[in-house]
N, C-alpha and C. Protein backbone atom coordinates (compact mmCIF):
# COMPACT_ATOMS: atom_id res chain seq x y z
N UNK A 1 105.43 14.18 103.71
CA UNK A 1 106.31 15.06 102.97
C UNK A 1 105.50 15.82 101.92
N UNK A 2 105.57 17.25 101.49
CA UNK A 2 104.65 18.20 101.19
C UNK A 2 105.72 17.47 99.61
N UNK A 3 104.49 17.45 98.65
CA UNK A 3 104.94 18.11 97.02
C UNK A 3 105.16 19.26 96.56
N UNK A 4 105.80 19.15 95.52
CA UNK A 4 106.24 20.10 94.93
C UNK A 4 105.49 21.43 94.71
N UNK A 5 103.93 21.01 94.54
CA UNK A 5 103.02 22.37 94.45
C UNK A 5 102.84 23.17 95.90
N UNK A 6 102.89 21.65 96.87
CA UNK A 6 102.54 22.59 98.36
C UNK A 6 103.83 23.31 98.53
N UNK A 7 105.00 22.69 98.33
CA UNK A 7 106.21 23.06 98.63
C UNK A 7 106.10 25.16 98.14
N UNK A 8 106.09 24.75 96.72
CA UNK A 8 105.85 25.82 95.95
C UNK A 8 104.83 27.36 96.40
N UNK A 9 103.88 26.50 96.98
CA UNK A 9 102.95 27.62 97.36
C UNK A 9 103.39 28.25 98.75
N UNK A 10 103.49 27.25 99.72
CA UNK A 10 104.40 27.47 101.01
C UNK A 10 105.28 28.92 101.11
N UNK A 11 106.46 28.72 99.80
CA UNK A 11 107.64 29.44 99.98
C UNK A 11 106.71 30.83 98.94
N UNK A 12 105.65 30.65 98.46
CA UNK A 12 104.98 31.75 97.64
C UNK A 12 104.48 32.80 98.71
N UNK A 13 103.96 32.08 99.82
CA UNK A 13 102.98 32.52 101.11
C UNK A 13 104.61 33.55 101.60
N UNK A 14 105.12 32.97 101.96
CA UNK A 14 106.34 33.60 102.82
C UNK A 14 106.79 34.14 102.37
N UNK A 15 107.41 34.20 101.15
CA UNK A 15 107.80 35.52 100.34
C UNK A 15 107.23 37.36 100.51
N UNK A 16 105.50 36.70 100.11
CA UNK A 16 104.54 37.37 99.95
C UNK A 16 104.69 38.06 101.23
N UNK A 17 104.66 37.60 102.37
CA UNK A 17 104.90 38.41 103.89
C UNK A 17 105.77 39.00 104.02
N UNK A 18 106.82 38.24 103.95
CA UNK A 18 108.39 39.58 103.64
C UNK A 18 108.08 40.41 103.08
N UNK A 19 107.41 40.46 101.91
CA UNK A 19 107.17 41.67 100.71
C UNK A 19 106.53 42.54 101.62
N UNK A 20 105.14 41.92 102.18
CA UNK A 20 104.15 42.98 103.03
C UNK A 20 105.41 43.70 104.10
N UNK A 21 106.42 42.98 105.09
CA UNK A 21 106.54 43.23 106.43
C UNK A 21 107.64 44.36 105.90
N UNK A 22 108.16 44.20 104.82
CA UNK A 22 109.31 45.48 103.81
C UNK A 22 108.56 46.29 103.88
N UNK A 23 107.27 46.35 102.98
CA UNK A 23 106.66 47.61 103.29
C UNK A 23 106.17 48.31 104.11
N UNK A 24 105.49 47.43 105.12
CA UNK A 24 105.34 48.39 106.49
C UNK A 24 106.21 48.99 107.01
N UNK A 25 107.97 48.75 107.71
CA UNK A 25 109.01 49.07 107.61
C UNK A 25 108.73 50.06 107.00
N UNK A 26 108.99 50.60 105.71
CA UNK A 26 109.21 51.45 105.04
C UNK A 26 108.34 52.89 105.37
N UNK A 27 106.82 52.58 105.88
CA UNK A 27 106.18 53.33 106.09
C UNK A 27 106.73 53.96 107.60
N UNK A 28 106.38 55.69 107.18
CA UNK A 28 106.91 56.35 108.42
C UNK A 28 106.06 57.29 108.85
N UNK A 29 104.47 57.23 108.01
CA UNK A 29 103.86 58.24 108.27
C UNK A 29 102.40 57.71 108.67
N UNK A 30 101.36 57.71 109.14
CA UNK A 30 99.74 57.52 108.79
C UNK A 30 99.54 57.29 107.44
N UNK A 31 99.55 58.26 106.79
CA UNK A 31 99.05 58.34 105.77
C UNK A 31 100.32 57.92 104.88
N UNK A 32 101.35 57.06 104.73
CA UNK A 32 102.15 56.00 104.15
C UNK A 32 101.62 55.35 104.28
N UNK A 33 101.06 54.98 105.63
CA UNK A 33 100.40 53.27 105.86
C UNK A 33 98.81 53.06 105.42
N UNK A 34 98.04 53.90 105.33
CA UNK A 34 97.00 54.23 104.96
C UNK A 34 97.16 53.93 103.56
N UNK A 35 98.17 54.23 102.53
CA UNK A 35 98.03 54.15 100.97
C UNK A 35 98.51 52.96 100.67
N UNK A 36 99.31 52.48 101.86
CA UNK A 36 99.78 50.70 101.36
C UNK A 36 98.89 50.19 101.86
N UNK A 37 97.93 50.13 103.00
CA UNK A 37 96.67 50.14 103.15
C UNK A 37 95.73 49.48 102.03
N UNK A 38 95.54 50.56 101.11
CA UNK A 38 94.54 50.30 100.11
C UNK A 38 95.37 49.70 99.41
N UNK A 39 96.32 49.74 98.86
CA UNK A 39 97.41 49.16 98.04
C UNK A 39 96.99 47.38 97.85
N UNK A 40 97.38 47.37 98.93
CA UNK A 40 96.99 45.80 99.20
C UNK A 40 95.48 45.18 99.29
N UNK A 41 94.70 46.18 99.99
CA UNK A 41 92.70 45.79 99.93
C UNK A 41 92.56 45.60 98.19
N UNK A 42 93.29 46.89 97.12
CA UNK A 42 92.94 46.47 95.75
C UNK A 42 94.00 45.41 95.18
N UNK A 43 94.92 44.54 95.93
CA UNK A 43 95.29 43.55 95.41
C UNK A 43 94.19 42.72 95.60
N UNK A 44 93.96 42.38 97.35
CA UNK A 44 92.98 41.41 97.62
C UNK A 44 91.56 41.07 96.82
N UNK A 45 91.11 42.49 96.75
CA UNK A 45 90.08 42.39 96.10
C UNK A 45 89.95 41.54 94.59
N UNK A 46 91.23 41.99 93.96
CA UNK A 46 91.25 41.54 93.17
C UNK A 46 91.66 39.88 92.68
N UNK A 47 92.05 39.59 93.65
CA UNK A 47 92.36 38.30 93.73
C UNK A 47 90.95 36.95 93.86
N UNK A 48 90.24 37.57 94.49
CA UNK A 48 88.51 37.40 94.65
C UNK A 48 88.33 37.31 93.71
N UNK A 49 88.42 38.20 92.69
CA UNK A 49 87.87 37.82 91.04
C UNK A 49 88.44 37.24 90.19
């Protein structure tokens, strides 16, 4: 049985994908998807540091 932190991070992970799979959805163009694109590379990146 997962604790409370795995529990926690789990439903953090899945959230986080909905959030991404909303925004793709939303995109209707190349260049929509291209700027959520980077959108997200300068989250990642930043998460690295």
């Amino acid at each position: 049985m997962p604790n409370t932190a795995e529990t926690i991070e789990n439903l953090a992970r899945k959230l986080e994908r909905v959030r991404i799979l909303n925004d793709l959805k939303e995109c209707t163009t190349l260049e929509e998807f291209q700027e959520l694109t980077r959108k997200y590379e300068v989250l990642c990146n930043d998460d690295k540091n």
